[in-house]
PDB file of N, CA and C in Angstrom:
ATOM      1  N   UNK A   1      13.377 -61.584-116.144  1.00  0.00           N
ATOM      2  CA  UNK A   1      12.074 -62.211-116.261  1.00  0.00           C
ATOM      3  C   UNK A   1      11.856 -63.164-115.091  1.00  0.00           C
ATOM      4  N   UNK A   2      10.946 -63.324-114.575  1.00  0.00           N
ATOM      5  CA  UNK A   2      10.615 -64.124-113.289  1.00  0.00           C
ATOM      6  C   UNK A   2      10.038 -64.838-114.111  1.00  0.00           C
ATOM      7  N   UNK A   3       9.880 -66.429-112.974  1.00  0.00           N
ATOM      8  CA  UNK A   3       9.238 -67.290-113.368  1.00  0.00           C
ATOM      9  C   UNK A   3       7.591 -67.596-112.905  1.00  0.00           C
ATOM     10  N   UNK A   4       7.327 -67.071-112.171  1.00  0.00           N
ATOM     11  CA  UNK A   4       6.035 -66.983-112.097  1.00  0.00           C
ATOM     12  C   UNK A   4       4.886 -66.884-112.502  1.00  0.00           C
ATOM     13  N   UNK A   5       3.263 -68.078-112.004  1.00  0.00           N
ATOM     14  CA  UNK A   5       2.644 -68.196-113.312  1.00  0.00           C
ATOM     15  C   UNK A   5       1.366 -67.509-112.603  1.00  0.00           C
ATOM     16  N   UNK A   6      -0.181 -67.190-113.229  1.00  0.00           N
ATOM     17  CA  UNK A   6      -1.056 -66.638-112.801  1.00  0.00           C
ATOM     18  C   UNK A   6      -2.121 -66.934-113.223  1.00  0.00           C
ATOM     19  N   UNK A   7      -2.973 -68.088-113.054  1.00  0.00           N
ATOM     20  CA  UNK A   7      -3.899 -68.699-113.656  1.00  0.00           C
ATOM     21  C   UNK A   7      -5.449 -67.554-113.231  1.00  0.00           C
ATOM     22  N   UNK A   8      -6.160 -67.335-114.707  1.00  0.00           N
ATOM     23  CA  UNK A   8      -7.163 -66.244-114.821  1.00  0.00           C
ATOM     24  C   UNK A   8      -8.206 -67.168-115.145  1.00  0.00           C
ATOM     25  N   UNK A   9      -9.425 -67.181-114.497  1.00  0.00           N
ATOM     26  CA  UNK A   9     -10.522 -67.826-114.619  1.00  0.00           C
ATOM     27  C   UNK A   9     -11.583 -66.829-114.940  1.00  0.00           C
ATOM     28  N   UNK A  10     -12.214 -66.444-115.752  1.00  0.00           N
ATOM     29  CA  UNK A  10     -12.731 -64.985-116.258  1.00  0.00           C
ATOM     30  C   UNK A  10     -13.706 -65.278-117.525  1.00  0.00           C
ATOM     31  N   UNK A  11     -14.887 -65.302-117.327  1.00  0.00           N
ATOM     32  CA  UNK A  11     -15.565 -65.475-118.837  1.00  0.00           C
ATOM     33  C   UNK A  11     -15.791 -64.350-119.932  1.00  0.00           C
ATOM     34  N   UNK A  12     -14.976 -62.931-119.482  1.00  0.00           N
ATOM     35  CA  UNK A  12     -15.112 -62.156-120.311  1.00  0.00           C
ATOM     36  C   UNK A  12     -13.795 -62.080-121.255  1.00  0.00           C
ATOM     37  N   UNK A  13     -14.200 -62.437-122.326  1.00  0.00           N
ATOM     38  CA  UNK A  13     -12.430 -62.733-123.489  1.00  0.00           C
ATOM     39  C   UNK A  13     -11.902 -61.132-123.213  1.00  0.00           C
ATOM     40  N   UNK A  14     -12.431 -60.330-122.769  1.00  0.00           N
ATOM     41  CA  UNK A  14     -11.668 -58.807-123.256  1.00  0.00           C
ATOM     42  C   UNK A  14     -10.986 -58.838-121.879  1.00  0.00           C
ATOM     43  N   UNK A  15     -11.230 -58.559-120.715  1.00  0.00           N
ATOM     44  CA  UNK A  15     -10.948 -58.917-119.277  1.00  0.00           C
ATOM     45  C   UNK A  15      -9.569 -59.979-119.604  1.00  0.00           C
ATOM     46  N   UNK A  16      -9.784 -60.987-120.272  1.00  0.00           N
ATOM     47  CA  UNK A  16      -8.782 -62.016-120.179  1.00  0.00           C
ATOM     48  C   UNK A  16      -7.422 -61.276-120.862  1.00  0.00           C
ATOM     49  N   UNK A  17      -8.080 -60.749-122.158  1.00  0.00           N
ATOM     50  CA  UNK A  17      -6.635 -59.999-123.427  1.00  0.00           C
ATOM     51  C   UNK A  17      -6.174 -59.368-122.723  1.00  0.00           C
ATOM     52  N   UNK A  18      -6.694 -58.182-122.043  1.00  0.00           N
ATOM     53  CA  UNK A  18      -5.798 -57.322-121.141  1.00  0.00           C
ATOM     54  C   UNK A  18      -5.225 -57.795-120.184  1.00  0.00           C
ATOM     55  N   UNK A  19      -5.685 -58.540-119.264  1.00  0.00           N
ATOM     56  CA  UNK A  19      -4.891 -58.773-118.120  1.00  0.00           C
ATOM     57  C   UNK A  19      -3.883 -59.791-118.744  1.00  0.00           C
ATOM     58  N   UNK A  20      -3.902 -60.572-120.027  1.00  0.00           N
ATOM     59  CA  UNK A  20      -2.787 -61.529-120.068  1.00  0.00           C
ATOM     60  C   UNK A  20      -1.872 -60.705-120.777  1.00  0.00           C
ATOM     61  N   UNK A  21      -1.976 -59.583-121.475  1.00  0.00           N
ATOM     62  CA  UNK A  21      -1.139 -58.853-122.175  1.00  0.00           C
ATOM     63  C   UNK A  21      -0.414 -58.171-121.041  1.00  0.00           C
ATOM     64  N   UNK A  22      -0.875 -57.694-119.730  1.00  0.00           N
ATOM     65  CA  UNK A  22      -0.322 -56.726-118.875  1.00  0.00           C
ATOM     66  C   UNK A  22       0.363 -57.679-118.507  1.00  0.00           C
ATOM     67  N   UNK A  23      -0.155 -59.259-117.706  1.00  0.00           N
ATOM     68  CA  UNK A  23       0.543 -59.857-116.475  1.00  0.00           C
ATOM     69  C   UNK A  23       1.943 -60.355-117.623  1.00  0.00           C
ATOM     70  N   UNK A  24       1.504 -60.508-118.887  1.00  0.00           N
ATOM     71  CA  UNK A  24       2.878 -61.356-120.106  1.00  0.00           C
ATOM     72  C   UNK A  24       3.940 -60.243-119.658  1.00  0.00           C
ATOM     73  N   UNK A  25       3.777 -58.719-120.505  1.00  0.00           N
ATOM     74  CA  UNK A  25       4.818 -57.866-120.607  1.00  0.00           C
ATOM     75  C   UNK A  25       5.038 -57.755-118.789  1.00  0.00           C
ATOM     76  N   UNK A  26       4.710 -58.208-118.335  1.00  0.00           N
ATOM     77  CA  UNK A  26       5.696 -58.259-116.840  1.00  0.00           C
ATOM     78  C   UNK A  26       6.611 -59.122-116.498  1.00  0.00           C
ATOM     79  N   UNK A  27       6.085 -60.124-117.368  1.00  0.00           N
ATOM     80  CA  UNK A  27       6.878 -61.593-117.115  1.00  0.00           C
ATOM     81  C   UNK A  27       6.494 -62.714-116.418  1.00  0.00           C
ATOM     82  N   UNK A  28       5.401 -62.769-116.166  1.00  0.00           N
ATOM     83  CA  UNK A  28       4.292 -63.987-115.627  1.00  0.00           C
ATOM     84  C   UNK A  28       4.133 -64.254-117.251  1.00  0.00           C
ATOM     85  N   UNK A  29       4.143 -65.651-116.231  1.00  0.00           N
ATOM     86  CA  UNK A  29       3.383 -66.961-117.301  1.00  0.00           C
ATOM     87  C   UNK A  29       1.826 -66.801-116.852  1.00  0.00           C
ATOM     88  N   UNK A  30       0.941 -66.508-117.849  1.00  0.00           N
ATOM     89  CA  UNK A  30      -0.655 -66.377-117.838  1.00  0.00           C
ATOM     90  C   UNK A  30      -1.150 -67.660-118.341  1.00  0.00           C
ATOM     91  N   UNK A  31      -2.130 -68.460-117.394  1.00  0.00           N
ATOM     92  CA  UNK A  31      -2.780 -69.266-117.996  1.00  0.00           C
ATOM     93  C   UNK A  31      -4.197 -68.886-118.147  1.00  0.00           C
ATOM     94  N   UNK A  32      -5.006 -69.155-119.083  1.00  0.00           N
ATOM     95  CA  UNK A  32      -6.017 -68.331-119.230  1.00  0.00           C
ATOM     96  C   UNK A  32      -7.289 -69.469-118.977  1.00  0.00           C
ATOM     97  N   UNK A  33      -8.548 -69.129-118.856  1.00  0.00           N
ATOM     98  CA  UNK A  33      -9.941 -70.200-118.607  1.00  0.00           C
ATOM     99  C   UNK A  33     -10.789 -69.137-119.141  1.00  0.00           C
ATOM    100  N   UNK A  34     -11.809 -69.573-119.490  1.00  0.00           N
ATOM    101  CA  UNK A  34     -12.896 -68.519-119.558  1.00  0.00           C
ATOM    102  C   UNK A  34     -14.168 -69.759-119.036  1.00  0.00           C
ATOM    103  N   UNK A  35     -13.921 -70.914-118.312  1.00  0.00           N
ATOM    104  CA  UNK A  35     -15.101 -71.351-117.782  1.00  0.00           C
ATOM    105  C   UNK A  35     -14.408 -71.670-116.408  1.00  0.00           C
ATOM    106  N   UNK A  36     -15.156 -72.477-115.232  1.00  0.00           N
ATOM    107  CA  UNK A  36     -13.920 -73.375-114.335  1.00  0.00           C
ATOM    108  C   UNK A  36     -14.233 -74.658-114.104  1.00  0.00           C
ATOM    109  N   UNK A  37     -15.074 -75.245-115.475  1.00  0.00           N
ATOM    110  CA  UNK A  37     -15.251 -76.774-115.286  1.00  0.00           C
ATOM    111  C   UNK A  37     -14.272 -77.894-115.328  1.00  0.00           C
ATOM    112  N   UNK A  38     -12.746 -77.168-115.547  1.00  0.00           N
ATOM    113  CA  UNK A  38     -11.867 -78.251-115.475  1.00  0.00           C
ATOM    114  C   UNK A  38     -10.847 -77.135-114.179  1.00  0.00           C
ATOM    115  N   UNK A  39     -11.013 -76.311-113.956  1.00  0.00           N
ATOM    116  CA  UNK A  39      -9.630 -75.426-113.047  1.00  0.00           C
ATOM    117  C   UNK A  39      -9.280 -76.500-111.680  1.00  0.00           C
ATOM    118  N   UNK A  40      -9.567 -77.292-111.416  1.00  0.00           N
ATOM    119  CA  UNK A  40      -8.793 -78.194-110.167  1.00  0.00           C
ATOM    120  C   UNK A  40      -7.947 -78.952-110.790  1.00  0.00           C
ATOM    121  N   UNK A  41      -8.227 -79.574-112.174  1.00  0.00           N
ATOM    122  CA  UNK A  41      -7.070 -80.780-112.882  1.00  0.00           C
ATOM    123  C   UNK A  41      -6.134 -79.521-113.658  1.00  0.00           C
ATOM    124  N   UNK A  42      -6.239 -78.391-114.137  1.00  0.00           N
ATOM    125  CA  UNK A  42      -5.697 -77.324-114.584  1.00  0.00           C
ATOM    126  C   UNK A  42      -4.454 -76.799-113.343  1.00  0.00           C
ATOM    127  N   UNK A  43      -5.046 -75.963-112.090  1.00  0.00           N
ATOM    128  CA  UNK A  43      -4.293 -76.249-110.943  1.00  0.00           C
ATOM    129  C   UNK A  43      -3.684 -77.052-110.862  1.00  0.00           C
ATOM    130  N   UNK A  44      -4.071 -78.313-110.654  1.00  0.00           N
ATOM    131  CA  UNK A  44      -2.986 -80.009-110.359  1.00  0.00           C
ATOM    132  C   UNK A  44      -1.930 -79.357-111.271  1.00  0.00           C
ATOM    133  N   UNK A  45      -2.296 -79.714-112.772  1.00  0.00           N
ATOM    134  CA  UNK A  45      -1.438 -79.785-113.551  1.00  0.00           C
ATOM    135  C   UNK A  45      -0.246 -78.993-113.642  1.00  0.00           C
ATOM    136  N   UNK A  46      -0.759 -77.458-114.032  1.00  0.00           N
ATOM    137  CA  UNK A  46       0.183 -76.016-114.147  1.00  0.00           C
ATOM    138  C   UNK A  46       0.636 -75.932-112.705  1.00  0.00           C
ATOM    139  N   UNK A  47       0.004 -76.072-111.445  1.00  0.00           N
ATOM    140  CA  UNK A  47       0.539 -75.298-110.391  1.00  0.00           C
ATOM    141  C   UNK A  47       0.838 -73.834-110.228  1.00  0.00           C
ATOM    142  N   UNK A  48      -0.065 -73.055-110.520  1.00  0.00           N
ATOM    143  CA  UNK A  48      -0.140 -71.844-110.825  1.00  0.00           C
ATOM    144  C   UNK A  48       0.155 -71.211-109.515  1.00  0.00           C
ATOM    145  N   UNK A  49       1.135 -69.945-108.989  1.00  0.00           N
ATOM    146  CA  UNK A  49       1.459 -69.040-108.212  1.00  0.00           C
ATOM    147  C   UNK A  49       0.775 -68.331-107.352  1.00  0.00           C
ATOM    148  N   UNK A  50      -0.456 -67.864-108.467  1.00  0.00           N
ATOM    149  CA  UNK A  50      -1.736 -67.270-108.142  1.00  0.00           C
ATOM    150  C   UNK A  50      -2.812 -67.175-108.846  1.00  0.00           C
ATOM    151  N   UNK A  51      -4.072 -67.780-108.321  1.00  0.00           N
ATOM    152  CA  UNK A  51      -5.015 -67.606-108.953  1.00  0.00           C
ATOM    153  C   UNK A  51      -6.236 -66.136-109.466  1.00  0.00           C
ATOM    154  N   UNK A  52      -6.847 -66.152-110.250  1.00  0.00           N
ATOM    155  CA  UNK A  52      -7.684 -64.245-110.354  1.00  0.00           C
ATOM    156  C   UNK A  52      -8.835 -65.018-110.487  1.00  0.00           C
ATOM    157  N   UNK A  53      -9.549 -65.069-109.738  1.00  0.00           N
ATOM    158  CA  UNK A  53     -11.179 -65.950-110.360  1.00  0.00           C
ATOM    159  C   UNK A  53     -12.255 -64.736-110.181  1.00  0.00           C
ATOM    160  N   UNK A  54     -12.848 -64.831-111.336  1.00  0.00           N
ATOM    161  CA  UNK A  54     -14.475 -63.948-111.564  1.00  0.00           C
ATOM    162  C   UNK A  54     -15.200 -64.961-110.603  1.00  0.00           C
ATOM    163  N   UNK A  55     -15.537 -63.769-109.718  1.00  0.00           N
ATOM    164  CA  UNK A  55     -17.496 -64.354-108.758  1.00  0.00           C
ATOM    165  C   UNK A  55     -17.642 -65.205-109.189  1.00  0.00           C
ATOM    166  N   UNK A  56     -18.754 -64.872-110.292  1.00  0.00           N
ATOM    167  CA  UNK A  56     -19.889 -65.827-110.955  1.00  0.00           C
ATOM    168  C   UNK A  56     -19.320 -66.174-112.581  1.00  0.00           C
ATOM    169  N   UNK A  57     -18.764 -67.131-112.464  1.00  0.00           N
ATOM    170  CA  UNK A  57     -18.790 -67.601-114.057  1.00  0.00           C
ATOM    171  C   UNK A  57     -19.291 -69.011-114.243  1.00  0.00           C
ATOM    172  N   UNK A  58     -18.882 -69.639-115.575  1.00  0.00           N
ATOM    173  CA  UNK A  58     -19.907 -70.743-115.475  1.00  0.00           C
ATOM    174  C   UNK A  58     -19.064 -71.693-115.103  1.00  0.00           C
ATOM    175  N   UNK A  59     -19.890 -72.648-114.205  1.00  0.00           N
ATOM    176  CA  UNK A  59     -19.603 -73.845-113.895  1.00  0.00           C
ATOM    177  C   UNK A  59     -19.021 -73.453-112.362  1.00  0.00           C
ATOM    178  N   UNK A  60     -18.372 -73.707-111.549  1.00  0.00           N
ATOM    179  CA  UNK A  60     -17.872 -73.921-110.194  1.00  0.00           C
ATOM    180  C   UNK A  60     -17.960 -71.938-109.736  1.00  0.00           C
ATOM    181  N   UNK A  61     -18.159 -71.378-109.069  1.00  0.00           N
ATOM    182  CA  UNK A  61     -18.231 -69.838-108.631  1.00  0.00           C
ATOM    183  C   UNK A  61     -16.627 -69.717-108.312  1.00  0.00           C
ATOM    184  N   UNK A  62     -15.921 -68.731-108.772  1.00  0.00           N
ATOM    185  CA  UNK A  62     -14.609 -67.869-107.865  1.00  0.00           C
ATOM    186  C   UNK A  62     -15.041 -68.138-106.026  1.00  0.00           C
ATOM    187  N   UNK A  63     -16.122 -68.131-105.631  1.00  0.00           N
ATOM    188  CA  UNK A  63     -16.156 -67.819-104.146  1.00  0.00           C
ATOM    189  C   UNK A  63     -16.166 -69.468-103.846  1.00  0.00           C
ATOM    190  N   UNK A  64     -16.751 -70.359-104.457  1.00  0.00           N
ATOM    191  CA  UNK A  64     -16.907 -72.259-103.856  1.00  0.00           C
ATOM    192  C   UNK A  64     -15.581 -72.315-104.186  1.00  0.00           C
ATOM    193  N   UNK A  65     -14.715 -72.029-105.793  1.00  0.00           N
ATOM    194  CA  UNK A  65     -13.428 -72.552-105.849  1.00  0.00           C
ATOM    195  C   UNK A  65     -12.046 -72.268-104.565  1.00  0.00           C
ATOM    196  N   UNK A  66     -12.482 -70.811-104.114  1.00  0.00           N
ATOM    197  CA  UNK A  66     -11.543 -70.229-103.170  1.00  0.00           C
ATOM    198  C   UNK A  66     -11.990 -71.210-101.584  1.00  0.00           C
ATOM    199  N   UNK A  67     -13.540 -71.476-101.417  1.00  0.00           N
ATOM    200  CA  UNK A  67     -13.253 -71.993-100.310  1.00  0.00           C
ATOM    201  C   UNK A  67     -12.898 -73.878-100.300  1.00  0.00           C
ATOM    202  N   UNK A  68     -12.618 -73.973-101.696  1.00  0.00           N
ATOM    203  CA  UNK A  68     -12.376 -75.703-101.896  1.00  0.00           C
ATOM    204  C   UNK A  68     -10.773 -75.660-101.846  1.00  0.00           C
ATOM    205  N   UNK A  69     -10.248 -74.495-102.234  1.00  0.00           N
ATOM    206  CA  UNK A  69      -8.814 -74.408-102.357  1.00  0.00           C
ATOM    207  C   UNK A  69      -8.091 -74.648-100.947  1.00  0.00           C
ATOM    208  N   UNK A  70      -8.818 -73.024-100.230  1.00  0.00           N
ATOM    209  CA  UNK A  70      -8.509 -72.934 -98.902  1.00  0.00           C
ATOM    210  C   UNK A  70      -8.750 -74.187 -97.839  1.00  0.00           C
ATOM    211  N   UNK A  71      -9.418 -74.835 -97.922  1.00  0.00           N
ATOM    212  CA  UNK A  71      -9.621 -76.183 -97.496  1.00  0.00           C
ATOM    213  C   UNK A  71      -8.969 -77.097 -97.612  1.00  0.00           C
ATOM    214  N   UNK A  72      -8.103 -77.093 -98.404  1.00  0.00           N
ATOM    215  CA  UNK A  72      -6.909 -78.349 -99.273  1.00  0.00           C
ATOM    216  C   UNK A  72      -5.773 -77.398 -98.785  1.00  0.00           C
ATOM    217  N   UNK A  73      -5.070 -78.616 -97.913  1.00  0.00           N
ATOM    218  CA  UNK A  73      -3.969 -78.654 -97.308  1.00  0.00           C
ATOM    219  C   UNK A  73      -2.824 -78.423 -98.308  1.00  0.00           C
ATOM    220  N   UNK A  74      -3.402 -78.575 -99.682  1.00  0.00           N
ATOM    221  CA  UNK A  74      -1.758 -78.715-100.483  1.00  0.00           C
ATOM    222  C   UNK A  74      -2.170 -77.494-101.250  1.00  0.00           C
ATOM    223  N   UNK A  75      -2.944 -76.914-100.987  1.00  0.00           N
ATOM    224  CA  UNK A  75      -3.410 -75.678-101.904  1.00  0.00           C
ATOM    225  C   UNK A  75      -3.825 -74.366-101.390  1.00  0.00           C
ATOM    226  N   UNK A  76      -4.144 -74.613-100.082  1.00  0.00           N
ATOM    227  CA  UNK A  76      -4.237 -73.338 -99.165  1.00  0.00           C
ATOM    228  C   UNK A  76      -3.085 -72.089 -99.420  1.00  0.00           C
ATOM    229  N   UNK A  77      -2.124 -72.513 -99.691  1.00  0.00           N
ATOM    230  CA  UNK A  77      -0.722 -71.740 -99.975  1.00  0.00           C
ATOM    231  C   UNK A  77      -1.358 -70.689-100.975  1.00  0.00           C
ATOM    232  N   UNK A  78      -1.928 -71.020-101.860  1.00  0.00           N
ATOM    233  CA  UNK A  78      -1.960 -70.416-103.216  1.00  0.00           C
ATOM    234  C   UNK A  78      -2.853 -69.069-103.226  1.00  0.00           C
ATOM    235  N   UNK A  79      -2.653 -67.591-103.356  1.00  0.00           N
ATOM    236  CA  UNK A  79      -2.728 -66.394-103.483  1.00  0.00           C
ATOM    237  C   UNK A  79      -3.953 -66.643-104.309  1.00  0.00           C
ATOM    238  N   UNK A  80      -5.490 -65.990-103.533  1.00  0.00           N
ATOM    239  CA  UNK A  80      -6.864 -66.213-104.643  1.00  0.00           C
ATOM    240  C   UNK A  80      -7.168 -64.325-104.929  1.00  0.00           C
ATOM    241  N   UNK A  81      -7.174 -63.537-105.863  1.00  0.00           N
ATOM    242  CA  UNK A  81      -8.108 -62.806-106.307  1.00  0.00           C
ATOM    243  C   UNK A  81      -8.949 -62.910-106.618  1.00  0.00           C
ATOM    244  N   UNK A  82     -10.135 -62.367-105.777  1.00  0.00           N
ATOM    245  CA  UNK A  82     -11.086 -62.333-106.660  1.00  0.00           C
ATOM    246  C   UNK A  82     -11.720 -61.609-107.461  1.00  0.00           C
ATOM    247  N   UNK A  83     -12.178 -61.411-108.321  1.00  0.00           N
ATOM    248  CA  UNK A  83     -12.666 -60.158-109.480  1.00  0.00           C
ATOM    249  C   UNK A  83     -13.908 -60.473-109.402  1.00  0.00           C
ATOM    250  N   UNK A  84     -14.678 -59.092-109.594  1.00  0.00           N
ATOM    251  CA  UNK A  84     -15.982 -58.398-109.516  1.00  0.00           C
ATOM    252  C   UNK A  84     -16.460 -56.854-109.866  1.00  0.00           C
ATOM    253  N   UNK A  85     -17.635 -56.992-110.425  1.00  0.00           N
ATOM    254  CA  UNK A  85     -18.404 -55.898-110.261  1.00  0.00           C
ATOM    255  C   UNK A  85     -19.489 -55.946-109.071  1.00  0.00           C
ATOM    256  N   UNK A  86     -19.648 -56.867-108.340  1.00  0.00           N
ATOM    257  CA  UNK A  86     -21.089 -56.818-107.565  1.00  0.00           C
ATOM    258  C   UNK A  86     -20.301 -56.217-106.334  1.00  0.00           C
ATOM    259  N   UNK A  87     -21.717 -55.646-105.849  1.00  0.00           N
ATOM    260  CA  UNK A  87     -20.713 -54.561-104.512  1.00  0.00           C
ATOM    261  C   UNK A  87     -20.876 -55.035-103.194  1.00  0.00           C
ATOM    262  N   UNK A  88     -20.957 -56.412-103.084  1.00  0.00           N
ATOM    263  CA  UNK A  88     -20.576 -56.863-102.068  1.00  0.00           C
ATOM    264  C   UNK A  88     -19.496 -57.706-102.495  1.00  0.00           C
ATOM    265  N   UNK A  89     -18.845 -58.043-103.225  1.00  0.00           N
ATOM    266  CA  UNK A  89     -17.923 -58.798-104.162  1.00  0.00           C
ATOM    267  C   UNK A  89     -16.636 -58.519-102.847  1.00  0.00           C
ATOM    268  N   UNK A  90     -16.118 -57.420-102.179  1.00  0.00           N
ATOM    269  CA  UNK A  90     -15.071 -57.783-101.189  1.00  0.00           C
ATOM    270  C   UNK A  90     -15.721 -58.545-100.146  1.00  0.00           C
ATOM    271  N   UNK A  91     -16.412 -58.151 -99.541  1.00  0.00           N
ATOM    272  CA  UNK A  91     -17.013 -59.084 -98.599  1.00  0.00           C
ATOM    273  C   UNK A  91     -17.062 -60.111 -98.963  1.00  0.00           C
ATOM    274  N   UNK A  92     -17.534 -60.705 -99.944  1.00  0.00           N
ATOM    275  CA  UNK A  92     -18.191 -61.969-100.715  1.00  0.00           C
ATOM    276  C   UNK A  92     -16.481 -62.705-100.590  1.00  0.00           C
ATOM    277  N   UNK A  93     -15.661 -61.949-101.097  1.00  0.00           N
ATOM    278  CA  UNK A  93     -14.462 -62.741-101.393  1.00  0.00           C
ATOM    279  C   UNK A  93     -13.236 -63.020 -99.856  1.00  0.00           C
ATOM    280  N   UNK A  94     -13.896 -61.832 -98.817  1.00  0.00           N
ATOM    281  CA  UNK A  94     -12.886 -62.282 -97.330  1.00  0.00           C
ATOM    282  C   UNK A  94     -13.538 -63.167 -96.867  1.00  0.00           C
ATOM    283  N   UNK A  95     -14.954 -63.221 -96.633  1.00  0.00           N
ATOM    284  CA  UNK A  95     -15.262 -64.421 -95.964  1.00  0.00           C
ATOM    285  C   UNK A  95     -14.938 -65.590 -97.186  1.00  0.00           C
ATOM    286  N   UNK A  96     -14.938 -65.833 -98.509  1.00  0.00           N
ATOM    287  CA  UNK A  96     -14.679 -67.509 -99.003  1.00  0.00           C
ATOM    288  C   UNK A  96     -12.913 -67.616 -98.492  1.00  0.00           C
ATOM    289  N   UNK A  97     -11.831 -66.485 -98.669  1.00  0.00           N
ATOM    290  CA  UNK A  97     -11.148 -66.734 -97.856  1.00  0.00           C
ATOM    291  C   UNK A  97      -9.633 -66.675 -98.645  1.00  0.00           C
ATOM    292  N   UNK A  98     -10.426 -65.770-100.125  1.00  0.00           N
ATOM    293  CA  UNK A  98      -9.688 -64.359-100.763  1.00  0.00           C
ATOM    294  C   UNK A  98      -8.520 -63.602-100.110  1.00  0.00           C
ATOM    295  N   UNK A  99      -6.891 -63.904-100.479  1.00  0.00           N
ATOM    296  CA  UNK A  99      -6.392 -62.717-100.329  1.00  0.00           C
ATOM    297  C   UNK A  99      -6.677 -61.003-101.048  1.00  0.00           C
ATOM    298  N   UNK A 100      -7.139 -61.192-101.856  1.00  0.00           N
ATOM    299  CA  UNK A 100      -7.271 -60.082-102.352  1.00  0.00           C
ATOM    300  C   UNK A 100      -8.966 -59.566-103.287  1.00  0.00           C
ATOM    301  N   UNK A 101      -8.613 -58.929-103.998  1.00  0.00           N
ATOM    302  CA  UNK A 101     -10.153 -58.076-104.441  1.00  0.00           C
ATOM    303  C   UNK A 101     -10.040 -57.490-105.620  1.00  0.00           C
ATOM    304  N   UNK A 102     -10.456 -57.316-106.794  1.00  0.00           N
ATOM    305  CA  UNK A 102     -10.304 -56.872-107.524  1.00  0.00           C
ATOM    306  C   UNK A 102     -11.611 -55.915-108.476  1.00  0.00           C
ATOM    307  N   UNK A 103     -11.669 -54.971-107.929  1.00  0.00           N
ATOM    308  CA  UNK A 103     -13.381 -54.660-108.830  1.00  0.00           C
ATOM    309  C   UNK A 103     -12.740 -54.284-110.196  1.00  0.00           C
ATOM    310  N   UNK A 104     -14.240 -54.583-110.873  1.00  0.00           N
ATOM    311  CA  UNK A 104     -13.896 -54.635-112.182  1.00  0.00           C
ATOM    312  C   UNK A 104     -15.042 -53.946-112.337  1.00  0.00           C
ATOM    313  N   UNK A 105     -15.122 -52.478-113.899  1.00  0.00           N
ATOM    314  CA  UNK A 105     -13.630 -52.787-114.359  1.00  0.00           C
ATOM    315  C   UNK A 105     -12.523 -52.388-113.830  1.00  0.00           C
ATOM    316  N   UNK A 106     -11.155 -52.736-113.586  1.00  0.00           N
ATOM    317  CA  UNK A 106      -9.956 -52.513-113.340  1.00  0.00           C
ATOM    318  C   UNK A 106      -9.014 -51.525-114.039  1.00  0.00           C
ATOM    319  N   UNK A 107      -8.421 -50.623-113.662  1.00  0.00           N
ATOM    320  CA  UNK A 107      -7.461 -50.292-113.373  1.00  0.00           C
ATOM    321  C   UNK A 107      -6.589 -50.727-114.141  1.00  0.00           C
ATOM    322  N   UNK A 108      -5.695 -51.013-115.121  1.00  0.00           N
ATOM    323  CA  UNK A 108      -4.611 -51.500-115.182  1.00  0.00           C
ATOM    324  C   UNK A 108      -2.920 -51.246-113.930  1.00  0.00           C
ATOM    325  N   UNK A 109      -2.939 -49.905-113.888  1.00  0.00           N
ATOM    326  CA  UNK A 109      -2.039 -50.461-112.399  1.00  0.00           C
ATOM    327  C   UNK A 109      -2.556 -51.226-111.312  1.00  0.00           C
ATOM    328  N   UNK A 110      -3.822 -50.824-111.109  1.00  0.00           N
ATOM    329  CA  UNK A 110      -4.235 -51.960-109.877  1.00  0.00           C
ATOM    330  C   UNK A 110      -4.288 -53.179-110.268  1.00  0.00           C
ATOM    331  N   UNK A 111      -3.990 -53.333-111.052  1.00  0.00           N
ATOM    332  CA  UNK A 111      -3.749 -55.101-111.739  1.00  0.00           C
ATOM    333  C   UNK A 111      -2.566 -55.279-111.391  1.00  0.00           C
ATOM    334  N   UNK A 112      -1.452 -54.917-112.123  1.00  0.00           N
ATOM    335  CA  UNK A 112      -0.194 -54.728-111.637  1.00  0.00           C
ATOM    336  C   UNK A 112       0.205 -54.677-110.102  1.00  0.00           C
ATOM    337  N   UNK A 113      -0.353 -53.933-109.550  1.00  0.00           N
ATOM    338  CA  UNK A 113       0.042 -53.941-107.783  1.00  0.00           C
ATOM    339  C   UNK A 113      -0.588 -54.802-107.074  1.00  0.00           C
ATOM    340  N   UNK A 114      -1.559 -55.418-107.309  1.00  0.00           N
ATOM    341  CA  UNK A 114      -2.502 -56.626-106.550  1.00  0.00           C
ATOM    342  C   UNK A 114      -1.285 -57.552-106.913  1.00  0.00           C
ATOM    343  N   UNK A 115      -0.930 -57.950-107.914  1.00  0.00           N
ATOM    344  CA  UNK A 115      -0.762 -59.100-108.376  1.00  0.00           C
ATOM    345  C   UNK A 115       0.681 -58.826-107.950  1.00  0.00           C
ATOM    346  N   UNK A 116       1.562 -58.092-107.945  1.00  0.00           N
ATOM    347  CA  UNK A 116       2.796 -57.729-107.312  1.00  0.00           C
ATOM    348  C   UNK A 116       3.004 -57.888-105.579  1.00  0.00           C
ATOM    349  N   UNK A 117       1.994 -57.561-105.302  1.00  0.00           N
ATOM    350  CA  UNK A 117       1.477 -57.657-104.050  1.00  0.00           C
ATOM    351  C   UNK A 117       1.881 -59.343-103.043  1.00  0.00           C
ATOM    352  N   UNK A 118       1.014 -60.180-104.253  1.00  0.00           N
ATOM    353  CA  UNK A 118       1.452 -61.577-103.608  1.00  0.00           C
ATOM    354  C   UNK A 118       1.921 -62.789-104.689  1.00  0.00           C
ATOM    355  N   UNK A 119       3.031 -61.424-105.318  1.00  0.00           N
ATOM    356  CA  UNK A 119       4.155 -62.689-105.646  1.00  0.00           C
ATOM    357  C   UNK A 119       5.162 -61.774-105.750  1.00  0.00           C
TER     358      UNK A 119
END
């Protein structure tokens, strides 16, 4: 079992069950959100491995959180997915400054290999 954790910012509860059931039986620690009005004191706190943020959910966007992250010297480190259905959603997510991409809906191996990918 690795120790590694994977904080999911996602307002869809079904999106969240699956991916925390897949990333658990792998052996990540899943922290789950379904808004991101607290995910910077959440971050502080957990120190999560890698983050999965939905585009558009409520309160702060996946694309402002990735470029507030990438901007912070003590947080730039940290692996951002971003998840989407909108079809500019990769673009949207290399320029905020996204390692990775995730269209949704997903794949369950491509969940698995993204997220294997950068940890």
């Amino acid at each position: 079992m690795n120790n590694k954790s994977v904080l999911i910012c996602e307002d869809d509860e079904g999106i969240i069950d699956i991916a925390q059931i897949v990333l658990s039986d792998k052996g990540y620690s899943v922290i789950c959100l379904v808004n991101s009005y607290n995910i910077y004191s959440v971050i502080e706190a957990k120190k999560p491995d890698l983050l999965i943020l939905d585009l558009w959910i409520s309160g702060t966007s996946g694309e402002e959180i990735t470029r507030t992250l990438k901007a912070d010297s003590t947080k730039k480190h940290i692996p951002v997915i971003i998840m989407s259905a909108h079809k500019n959603g990769p673009a949207i997510a290399r320029e905020a400054g996204a390692e990775g991409f995730l269209r949704k809906p997903f794949d369950i191996n491509e969940l698995e290999e993204i997220v294997e990918q950068f940890l």
